[in-house]
Protein backbone atom coordinates (compact mmCIF):
# COMPACT_ATOMS: atom_id res chain seq x y z
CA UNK A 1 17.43 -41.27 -42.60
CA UNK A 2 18.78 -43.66 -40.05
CA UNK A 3 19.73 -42.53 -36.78
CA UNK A 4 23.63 -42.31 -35.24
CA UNK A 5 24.64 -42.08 -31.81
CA UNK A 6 27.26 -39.56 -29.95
CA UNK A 7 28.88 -40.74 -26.87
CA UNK A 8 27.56 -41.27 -23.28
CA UNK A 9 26.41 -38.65 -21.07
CA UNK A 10 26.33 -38.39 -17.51
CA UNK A 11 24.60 -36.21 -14.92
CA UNK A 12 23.57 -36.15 -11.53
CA UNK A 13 20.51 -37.67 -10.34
CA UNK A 14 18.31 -37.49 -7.20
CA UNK A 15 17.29 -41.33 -6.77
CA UNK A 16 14.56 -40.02 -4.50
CA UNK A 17 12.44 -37.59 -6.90
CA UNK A 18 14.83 -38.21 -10.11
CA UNK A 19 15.59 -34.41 -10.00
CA UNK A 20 19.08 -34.04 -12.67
CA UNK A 21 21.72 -31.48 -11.00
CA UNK A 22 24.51 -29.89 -13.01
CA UNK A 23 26.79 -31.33 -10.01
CA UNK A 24 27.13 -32.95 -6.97
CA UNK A 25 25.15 -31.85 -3.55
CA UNK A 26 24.66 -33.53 -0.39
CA UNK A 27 21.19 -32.54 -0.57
CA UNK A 28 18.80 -32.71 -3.62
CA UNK A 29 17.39 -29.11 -4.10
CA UNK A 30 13.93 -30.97 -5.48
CA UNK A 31 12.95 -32.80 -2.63
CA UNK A 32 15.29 -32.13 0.38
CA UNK A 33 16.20 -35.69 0.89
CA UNK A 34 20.11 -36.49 1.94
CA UNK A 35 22.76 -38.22 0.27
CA UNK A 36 20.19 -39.31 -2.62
CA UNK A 37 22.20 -37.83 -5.95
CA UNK A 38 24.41 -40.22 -7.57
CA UNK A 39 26.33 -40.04 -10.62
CA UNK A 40 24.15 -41.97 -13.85
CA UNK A 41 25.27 -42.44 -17.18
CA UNK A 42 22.36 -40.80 -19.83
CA UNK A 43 21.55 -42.31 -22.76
CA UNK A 44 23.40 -40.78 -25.93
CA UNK A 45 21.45 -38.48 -27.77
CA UNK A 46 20.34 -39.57 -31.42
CA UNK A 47 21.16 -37.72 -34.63
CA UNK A 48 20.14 -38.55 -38.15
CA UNK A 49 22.22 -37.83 -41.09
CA UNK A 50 20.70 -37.77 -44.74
CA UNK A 51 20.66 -40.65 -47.20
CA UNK A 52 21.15 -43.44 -45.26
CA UNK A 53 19.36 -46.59 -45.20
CA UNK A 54 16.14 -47.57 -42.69
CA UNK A 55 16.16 -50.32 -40.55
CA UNK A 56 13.34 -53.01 -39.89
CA UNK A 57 10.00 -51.70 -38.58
CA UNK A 58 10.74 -48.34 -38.61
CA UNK A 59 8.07 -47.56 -41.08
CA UNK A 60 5.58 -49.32 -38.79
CA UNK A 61 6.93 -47.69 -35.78
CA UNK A 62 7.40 -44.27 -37.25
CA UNK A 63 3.50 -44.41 -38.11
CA UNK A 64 2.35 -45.13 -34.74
CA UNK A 65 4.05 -41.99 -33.34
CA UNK A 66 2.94 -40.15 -36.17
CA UNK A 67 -0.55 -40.73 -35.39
CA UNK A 68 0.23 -40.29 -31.54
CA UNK A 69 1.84 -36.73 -31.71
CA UNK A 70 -0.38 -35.21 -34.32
CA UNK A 71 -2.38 -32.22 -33.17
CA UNK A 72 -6.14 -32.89 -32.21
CA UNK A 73 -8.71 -30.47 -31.04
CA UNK A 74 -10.05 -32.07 -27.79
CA UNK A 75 -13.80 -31.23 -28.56
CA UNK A 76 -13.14 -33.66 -31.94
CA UNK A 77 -12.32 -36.71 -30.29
CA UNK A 78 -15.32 -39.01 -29.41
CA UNK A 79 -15.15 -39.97 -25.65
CA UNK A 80 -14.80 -43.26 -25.55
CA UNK A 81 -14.97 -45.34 -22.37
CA UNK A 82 -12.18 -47.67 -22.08
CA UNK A 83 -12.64 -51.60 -22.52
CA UNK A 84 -12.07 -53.51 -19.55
CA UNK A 85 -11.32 -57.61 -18.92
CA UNK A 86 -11.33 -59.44 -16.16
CA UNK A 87 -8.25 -60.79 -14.87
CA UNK A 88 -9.86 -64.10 -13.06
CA UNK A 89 -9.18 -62.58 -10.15
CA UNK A 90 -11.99 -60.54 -8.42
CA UNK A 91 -9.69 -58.73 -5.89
CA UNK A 92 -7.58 -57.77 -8.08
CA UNK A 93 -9.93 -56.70 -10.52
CA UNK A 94 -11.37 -54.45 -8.02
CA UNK A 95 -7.65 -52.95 -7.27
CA UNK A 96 -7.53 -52.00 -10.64
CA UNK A 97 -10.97 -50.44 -11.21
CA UNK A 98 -12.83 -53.41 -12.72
CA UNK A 99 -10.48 -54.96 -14.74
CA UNK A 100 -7.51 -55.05 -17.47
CA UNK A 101 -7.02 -51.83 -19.36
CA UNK A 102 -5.78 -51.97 -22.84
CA UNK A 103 -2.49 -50.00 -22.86
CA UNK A 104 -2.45 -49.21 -19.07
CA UNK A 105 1.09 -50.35 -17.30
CA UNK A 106 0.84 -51.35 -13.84
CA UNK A 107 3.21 -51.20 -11.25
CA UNK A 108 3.29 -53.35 -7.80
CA UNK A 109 5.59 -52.90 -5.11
CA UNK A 110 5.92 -54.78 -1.62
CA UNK A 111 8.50 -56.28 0.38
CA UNK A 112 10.42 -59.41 -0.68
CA UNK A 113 8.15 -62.92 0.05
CA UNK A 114 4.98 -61.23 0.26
CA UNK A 115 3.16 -62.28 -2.70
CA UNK A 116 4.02 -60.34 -5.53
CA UNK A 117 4.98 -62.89 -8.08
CA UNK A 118 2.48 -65.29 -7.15
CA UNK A 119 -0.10 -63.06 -7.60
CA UNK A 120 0.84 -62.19 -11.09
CA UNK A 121 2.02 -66.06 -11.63
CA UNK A 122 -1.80 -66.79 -10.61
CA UNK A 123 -3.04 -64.36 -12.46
CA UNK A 124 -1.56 -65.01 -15.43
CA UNK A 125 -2.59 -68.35 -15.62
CA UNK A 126 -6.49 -67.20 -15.47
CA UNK A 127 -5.78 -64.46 -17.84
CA UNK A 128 -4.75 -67.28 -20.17
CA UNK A 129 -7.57 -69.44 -19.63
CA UNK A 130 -9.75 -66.56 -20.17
CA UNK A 131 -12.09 -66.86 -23.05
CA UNK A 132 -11.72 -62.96 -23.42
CA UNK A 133 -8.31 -63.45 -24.26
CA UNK A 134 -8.54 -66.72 -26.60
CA UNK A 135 -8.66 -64.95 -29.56
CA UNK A 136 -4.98 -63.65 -29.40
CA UNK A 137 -1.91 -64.80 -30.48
CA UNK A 138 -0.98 -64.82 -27.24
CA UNK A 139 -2.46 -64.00 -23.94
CA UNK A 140 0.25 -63.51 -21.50
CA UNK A 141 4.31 -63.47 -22.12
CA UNK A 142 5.61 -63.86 -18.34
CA UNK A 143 9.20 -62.07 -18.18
CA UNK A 144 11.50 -63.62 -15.05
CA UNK A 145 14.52 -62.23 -14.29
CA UNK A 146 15.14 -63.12 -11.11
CA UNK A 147 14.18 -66.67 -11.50
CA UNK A 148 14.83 -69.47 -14.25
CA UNK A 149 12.44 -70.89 -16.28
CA UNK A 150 12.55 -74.25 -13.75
CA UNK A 151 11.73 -72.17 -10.74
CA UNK A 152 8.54 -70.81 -11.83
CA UNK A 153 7.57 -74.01 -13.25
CA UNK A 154 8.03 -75.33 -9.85
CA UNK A 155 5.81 -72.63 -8.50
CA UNK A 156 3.45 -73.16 -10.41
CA UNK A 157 2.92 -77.00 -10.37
CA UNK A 158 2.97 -76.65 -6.10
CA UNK A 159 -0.02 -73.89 -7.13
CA UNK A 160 -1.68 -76.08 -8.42
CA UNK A 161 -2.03 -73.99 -11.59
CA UNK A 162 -2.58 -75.25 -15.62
CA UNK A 163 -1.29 -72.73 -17.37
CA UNK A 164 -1.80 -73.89 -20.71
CA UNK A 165 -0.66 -71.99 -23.49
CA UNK A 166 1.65 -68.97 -20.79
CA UNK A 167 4.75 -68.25 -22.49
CA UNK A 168 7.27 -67.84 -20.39
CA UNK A 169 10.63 -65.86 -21.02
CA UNK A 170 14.05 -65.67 -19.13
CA UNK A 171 15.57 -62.54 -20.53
CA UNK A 172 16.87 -58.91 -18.61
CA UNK A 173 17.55 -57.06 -22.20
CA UNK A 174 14.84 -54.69 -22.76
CA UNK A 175 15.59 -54.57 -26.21
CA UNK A 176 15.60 -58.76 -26.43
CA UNK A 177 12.17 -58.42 -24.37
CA UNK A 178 10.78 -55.84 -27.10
CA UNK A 179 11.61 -57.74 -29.80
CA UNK A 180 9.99 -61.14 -28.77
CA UNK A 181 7.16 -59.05 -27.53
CA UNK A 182 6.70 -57.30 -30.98
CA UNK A 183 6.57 -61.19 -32.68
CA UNK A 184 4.43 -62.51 -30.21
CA UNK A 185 1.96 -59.98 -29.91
CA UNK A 186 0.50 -60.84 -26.60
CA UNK A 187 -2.48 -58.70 -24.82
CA UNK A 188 -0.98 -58.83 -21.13
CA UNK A 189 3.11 -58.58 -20.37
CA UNK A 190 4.03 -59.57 -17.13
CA UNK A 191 7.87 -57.70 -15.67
CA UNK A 192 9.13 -59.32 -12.95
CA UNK A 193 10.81 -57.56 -11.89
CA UNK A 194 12.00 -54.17 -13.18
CA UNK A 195 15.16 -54.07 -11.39
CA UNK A 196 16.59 -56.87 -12.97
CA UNK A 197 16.67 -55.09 -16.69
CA UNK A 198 18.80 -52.83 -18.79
CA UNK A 199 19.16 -51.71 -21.79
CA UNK A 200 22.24 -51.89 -24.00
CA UNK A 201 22.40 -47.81 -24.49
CA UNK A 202 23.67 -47.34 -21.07
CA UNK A 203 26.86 -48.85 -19.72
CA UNK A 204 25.36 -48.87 -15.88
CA UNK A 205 24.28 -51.98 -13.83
CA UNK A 206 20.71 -53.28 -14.15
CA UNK A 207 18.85 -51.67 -10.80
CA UNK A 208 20.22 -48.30 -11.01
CA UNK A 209 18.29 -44.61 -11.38
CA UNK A 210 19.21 -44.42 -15.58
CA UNK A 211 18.48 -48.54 -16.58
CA UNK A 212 15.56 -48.32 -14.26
CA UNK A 213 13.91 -44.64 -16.03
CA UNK A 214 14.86 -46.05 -19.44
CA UNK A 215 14.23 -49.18 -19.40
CA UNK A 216 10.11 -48.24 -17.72
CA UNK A 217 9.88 -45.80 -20.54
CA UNK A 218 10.60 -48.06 -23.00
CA UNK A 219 8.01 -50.60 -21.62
CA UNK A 220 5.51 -47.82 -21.35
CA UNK A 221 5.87 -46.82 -24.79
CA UNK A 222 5.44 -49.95 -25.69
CA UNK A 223 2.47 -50.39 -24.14
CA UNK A 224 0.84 -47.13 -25.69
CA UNK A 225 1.59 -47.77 -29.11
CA UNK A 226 0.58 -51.58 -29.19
CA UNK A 227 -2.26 -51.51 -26.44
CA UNK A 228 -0.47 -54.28 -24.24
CA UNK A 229 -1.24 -54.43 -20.34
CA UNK A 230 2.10 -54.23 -18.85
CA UNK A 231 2.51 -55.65 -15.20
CA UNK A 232 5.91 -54.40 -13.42
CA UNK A 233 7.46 -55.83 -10.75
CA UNK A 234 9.26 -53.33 -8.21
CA UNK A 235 11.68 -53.80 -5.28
CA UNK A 236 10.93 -51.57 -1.87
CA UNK A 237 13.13 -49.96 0.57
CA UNK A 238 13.12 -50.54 4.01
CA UNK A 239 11.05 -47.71 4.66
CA UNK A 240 8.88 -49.30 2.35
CA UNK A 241 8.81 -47.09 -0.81
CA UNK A 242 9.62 -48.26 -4.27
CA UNK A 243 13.06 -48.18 -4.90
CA UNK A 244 14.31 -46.34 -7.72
CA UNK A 245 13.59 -42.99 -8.78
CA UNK A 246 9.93 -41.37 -7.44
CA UNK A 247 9.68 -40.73 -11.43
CA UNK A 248 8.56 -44.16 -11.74
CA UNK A 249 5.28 -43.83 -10.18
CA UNK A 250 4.46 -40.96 -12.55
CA UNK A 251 5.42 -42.84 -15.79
CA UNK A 252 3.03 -45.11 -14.86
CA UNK A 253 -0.61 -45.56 -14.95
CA UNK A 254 -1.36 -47.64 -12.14
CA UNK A 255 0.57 -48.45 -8.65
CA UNK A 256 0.01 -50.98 -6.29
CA UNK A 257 1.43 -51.90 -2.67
CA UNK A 258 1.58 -55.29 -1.33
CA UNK A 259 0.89 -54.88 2.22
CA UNK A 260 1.21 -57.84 5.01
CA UNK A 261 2.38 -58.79 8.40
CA UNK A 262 5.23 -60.66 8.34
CA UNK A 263 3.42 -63.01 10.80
CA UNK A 264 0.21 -62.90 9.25
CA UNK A 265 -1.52 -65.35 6.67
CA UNK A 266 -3.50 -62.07 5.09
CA UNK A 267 -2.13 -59.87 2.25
CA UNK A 268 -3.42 -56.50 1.24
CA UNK A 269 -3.15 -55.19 -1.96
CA UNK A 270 -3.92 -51.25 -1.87
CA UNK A 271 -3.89 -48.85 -4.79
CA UNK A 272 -2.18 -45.60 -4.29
CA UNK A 273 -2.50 -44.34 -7.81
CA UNK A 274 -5.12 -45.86 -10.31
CA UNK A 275 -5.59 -43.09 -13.83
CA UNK A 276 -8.26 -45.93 -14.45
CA UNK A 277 -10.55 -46.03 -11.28
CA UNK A 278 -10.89 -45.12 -7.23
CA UNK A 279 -7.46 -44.60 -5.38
CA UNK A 280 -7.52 -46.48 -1.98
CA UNK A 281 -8.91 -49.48 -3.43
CA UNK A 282 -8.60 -52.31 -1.50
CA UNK A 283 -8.03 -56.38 -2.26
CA UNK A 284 -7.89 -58.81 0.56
CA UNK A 285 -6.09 -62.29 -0.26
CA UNK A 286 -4.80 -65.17 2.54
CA UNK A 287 -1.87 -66.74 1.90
CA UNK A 288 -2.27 -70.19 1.89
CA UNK A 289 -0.10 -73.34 0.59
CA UNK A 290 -1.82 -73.22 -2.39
CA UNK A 291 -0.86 -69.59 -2.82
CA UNK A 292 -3.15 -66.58 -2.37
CA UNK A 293 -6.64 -66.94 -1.95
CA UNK A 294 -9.39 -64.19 -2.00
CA UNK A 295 -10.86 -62.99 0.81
CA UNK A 296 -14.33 -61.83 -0.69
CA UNK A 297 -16.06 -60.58 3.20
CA UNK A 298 -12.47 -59.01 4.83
CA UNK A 299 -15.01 -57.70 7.74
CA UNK A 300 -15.64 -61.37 9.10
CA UNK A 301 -12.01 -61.63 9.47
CA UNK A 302 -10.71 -58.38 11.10
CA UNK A 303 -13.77 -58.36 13.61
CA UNK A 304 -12.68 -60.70 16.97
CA UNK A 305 -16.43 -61.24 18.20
CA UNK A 306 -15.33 -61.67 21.76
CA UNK A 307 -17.30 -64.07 23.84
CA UNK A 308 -18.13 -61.16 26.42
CA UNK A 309 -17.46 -57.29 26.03
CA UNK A 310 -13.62 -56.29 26.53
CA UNK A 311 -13.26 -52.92 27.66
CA UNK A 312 -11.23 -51.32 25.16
CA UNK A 313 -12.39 -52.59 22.19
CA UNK A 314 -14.76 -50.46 19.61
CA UNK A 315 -15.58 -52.05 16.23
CA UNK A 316 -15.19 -48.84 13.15
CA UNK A 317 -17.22 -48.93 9.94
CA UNK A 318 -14.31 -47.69 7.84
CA UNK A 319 -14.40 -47.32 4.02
CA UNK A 320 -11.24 -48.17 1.73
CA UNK A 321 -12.25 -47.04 -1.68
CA UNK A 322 -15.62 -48.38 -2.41
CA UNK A 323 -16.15 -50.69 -0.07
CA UNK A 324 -17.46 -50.55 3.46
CA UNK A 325 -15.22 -52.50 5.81
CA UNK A 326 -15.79 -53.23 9.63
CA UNK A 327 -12.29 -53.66 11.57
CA UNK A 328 -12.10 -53.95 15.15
CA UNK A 329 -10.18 -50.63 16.90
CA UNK A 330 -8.47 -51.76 20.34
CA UNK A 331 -7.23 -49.14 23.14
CA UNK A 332 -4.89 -50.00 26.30
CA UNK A 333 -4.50 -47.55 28.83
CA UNK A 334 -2.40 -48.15 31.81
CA UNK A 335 -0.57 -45.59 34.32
CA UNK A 336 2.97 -44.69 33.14
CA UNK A 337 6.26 -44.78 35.14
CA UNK A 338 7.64 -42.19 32.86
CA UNK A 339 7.90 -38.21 33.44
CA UNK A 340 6.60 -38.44 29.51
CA UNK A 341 3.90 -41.03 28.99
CA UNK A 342 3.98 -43.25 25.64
CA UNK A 343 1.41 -42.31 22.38
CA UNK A 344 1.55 -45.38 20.24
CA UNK A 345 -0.31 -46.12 17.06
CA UNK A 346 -0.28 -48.83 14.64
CA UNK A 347 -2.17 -48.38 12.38
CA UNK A 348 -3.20 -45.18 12.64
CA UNK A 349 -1.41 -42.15 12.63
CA UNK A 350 0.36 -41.38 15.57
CA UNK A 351 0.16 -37.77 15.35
CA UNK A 352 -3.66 -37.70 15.49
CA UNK A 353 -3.68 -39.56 18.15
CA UNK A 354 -2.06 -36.65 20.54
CA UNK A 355 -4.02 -34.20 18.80
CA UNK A 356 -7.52 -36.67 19.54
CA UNK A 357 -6.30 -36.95 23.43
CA UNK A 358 -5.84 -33.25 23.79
CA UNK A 359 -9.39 -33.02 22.31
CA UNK A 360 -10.55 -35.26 24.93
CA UNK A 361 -9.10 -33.09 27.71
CA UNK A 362 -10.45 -29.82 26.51
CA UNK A 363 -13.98 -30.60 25.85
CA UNK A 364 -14.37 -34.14 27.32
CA UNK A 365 -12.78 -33.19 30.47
CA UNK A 366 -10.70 -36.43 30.84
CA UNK A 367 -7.11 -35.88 30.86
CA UNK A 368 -4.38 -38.65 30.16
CA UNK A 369 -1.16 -36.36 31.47
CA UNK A 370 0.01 -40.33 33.52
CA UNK A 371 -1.31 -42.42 31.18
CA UNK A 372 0.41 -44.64 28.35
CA UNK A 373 -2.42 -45.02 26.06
CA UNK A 374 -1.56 -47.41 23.05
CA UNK A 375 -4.22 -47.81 19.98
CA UNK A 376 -4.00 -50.75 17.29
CA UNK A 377 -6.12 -51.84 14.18
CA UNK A 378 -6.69 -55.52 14.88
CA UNK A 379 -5.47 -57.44 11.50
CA UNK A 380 -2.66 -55.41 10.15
CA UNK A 381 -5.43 -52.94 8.48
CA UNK A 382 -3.86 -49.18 8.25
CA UNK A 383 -6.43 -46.87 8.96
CA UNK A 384 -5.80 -43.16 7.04
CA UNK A 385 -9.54 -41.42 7.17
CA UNK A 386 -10.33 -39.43 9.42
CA UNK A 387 -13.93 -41.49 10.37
CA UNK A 388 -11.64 -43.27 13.03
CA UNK A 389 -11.20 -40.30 15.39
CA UNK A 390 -14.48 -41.29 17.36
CA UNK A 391 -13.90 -44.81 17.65
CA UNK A 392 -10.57 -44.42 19.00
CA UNK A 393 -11.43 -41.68 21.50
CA UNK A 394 -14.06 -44.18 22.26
CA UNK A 395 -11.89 -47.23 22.62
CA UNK A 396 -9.48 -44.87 25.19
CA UNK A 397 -12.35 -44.02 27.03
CA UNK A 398 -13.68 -47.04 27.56
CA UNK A 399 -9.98 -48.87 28.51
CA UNK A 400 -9.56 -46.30 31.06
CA UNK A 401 -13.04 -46.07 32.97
CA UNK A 402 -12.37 -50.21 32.23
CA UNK A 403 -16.09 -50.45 31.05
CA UNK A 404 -16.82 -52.47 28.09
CA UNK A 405 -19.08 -51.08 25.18
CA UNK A 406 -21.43 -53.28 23.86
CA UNK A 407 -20.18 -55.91 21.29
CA UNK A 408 -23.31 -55.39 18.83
CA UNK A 409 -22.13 -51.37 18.79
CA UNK A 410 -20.41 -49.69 15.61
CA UNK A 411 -18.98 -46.20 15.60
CA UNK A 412 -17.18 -43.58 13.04
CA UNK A 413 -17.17 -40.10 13.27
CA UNK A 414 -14.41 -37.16 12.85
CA UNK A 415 -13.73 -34.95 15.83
CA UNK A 416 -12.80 -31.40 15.29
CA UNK A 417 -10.29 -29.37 17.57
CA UNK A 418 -14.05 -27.50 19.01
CA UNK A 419 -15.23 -30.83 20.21
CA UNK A 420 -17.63 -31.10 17.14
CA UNK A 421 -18.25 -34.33 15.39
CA UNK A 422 -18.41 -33.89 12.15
CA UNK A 423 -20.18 -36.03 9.23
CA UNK A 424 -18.06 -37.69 6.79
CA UNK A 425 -18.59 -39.36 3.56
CA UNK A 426 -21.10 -42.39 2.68
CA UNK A 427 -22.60 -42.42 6.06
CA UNK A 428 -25.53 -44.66 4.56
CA UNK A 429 -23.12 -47.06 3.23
CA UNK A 430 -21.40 -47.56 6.65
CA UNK A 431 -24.48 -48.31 8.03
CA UNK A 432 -26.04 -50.77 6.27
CA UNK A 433 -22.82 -52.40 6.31
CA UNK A 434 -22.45 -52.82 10.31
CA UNK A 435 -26.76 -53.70 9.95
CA UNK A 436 -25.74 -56.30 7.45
CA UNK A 437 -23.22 -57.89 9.88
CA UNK A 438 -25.45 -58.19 12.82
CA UNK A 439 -25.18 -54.85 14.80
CA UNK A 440 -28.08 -53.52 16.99
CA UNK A 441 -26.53 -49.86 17.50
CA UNK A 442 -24.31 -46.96 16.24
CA UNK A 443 -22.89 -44.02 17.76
CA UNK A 444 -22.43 -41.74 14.24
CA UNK A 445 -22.52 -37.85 13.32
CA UNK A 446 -25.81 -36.83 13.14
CA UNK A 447 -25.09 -35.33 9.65
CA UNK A 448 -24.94 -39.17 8.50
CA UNK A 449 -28.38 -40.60 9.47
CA UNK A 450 -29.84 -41.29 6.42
CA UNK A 451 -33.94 -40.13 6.68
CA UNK A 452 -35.43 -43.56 6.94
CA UNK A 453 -33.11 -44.97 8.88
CA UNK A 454 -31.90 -48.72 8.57
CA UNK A 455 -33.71 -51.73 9.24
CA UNK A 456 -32.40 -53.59 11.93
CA UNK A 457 -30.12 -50.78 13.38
CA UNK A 458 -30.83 -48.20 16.09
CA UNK A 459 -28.82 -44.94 15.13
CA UNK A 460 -27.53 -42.48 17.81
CA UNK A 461 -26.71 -39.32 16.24
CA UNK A 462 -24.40 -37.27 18.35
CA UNK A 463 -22.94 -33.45 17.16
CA UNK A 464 -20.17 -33.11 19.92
CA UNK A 465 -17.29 -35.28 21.61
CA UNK A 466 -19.87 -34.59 25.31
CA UNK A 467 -22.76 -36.16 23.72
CA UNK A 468 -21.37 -39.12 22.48
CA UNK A 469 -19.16 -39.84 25.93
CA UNK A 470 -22.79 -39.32 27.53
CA UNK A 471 -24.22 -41.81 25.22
CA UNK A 472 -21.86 -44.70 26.07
C-alpha cells in the first residue's frame, strides 16, 4: 500500500481561532474577531491504492502509531510519573515545572530582541554539557531559520558559551528537518523560529495560517512518537499575542511569554499554559552583555527601599505560581483639570481599579470624583490576582491624605463590592516571605493569619476596607 495524493484544497480560515468557513465573512463566526479569515491552501488528502510498493521507514513509523491509537482501558495503564531533566537553567526549569519533559513541545513567544533565542542558544549549550544528556547520540539539534550558521556562532562566542558537541542546522523544510532529526536522534530540538518553515505539501509562503498548523503538527507528532523535547520559536503581534492561528497554543503542551520593558535590563518569562506543572509560573533573568542572567531573589530587585517613607508607596506580597514575590505598588493622586478625571493602570488591570475606587467611596467614605489617580507596579511586574486590591486602595489613600506608610509594612488582601476583605490563597506563605525580607508589620485578611503567627512579624488582621483605613 503506498499512499497517492489528489490535488490542493483550499478553505477559509480564521487566523485568530483557526475556525475553517465554507466562504468568505468579514467576521469569523468562532470568535467574533474582524477581517481575520483568509484564503489557505489545505494539504491534499491521501489515498492508498492496493499493491504498490512501501517506502523507507514506514514499517517503523506505521508501528509507532499502531501502538499509539490502539484501544486501552484507562484503569490498565500504570500511572507513571513523568521523567524530568534539568535544563542548566534554574529559571527556566521552574517555568516549565521542574524540568525537560520527554515528548513535551514547548512554545515561547515575545516580542522581537527580547531574549528568546538567547535563552534557548544558552540553554542549549547547558543541555549539552549536561551529564543527563551524555549518553545520547545527540543532545540538542539547534534549527535557525532566521539566521545563518555564522550568526549564531557569533552569538555564541560574545556569550561566552562552549557548546561542545550542539549541532547546529540551517534548514526551513520540515520534511529536511524530520529527516536529519530521525538520523540524529537527539533528546532536545530547538525551532527557531516556527514562522520561518513549510512544508512541501502546501504551495503557500512559510508564516502563513496552513504552513504554520502543518508544519507544528508535524513537529508535535514527532515529538510524541520519538519522545524528543521540542522548543518552538513564535513571532507576536503588536498586541502581543502569538501570531498565527490561536490553534497553536492548543497543539502544544507548553507556552511561554517573554515579557520585558523595552527600557529595562530584566526579562520575565511567564507560563500561560504548562500540561506539565503550575500555570503562572514565573522566571526572572537580567539581560546583561553576556546574555541573560538569572535573577534567583526577584523581590530584592522590584522593592525601591526608599531612604525615608514616600507617601504613595505600599510594598504587596504577591504570589506568581509558587513563589512568593514582594513588588513595590506606587499610587499618584493629584486634582484633575478635566470634567472626567484619568484611571490609569500599568500593571494592573485598569478596570478594577474604578471598581476598587468606587469601593472606597461607598464604604471608606473617601471619594475621588476630581482626582486623577494613577497606579503602577514598580519593575515592569503585571499584577493579575486579586491580593492587590488592598495594597492599591492603600497606596491611593495614602498619596492623597500625602502620609507615608511605614517602609517595614507589607499588605495583600481582596476587597469585595460590601467593603469586606476577603482571605486569599497561601496567606502563610506571603508572610514569611515579607518576615524573611526584613518587615516588622502587615495589614492582611484576618482569614490568613496563620495560628502561631510568624517570628519576627506583627500581623494586623483586618475583615473590612474601615478597619484597615483605621489601622494605617
Amino acid at each position: 500500500m503506498s499512499p497517492t495524493t489528489t490535488k490542493n484544497r483550499s478553505a477559509y480560515v480564521c487566523n485568530n481561532c483557526g475556525a475553517q468557513s465554507p466562504k468568505w465573512s468579514g467576521r469569523c463566526a468562532d470568535c467574533g474577531a474582524w477581517n481575520s479569515i483568509e484564503q489557505v491552501t489545505l494539504p491534499p488528502k491521501a489515498t492508498t491504492r492496493p499493491g504498490a510498493g512501501g517506502y523507507a521507514g514506514a514499517a517503523a513509523g506505521q508501528a509507532a502509531r499502531a501502538d499509539l491509537s490502539a484501544i486501552h482501558r484507562l484503569a490498565e495503564i500504570a500511572p507513571e510519573q513523568e521523567v524530568r531533566r534539568p535544563s542548566g537553567i534554574a529559571e527556566l526549569d521552574r517555568v516549565l515545572g521542574g524540568g525537560l519533559v520527554q515528548g513535551s513541545v514547548v512554545l515561547i513567544g515575545g516580542d522581537p530582541g527580547i531574549g528568546k533565542s538567547t535563552l534557548l542558544l544558552q540553554a542549549s549549550a547547558a543541555i549539552d554539557a549536561n551529564p543527563a544528556f551524555a549518553a545520547s547520540k545527540s543532545s540538542v539539534l539547534y534549527v535557525t531559520g532566521e539566521e545563518s550558521p555564522q550568526q549564531v556562532s557569533l552569538r555564541a562566542q560574545r556569550l561566552g558559551l562552549a557548546p561542545g558537541g550542539l549541532n547546529l542546522l540551517a534548514e526551513t523544510c520540515i520534511e529536511q528537518i524530520l529527516a536529519t532529526a530521525a538520523a540524529e536522534a537527539p533528546r532536545v530540538l530547538v525551532i527557531d523560529s516556527i514562522q520561518t518553515l513549510f512544508t512541501e505539501a502546501l504551495t503557500s509562503a512559510p508564516g502563513s495560517v496552513s504552513q504554520v498548523r502543518e508544519t507544528a503538527a508535524q513537529l508535535v507528532r514527532h515529538a510524541k512518537l520519538t519522545e524528543t523535547t521540542v522548543f518552538l520559536v513564535g513571532h507576536v503581534t503588536k498586541e502581543g499575542a502569538l501570531a498565527g492561528p490561536r490553534v497553536l497554543e492548543h497543539m502544544v503542551d507548553t507556552v511561554l511569554y517573554f515579557e520585558g520593558e523595552s527600557g529595562s535590563a530584566h526579562r520575565l518569562v511567564r507560563a500561560v499554559k504548562n500540561r506539565f506543572g503550575a500555570v503562572n509560573e514565573l522566571g526572572v533573568f537580567a539581560m546583561t552583555d553576556r546574555g541573560l542572567r538569572q535573577v534567583s531573589n526577584p523581590s530584592a530587585i522590584f522593592l525601591s527601599r526608599h531612604a525615608e517613607p514616600a507617601p504613595g508607596s505600599v510594598v504587596l506580597v504577591t504570589r506568581e505560581g509558587t513563589r512568593p514575590m514582594l513588588v513595590e505598588v506606587q499610587a499618584l493622586v493629584d486634582q484633575s483639570p478635566l470634567a472626567n478625571p484619568r484611571r490609569l493602570a500599568v500593571g494592573l488591570e485598569q478596570n478594577r481599579l474604578a471598581m476598587l475606587l468606587a469601593v472606597l467611596h461607598r464604604h471608606g467614605g473617601i471619594g475621588m470624583f476630581d482626582q486623577d489617580v494613577f497606579a503602577n507596579v514598580v519593575g515592569g511586574v503585571r499584577v493579575t490576582e486579586t491580593a492587590a486590591d488592598l495594597a492599591v486602595l492603600l497606596a491611593v489613600l495614602s498619596s492623597f491624605r500625602d502620609r507615608a506608610l511605614p517602609v517595614d509594612l507589607a499588605v495583600f488582601g481582596e476587597v469585595g463590592l460590601a467593603g469586606e476583605i476577603r482571605p486569599v490563597p497561601n496567606g502563610p506563605d506571603r508572610l514569611r516571605e515579607a518576615a524573611k525580607h526584613g518587615f516588622k508589620q502587615a495589614i492582611v485578611p484576618k482569614g490568613n493569619v496563620p495560628k502561631g503567627g510568624v517570628e519576627g512579624l506583627k500581623t494586623l488582621p483586618v475583615l473590612t476596607l474601615r478597619e484597615a483605613i483605621d489601622a494605617v
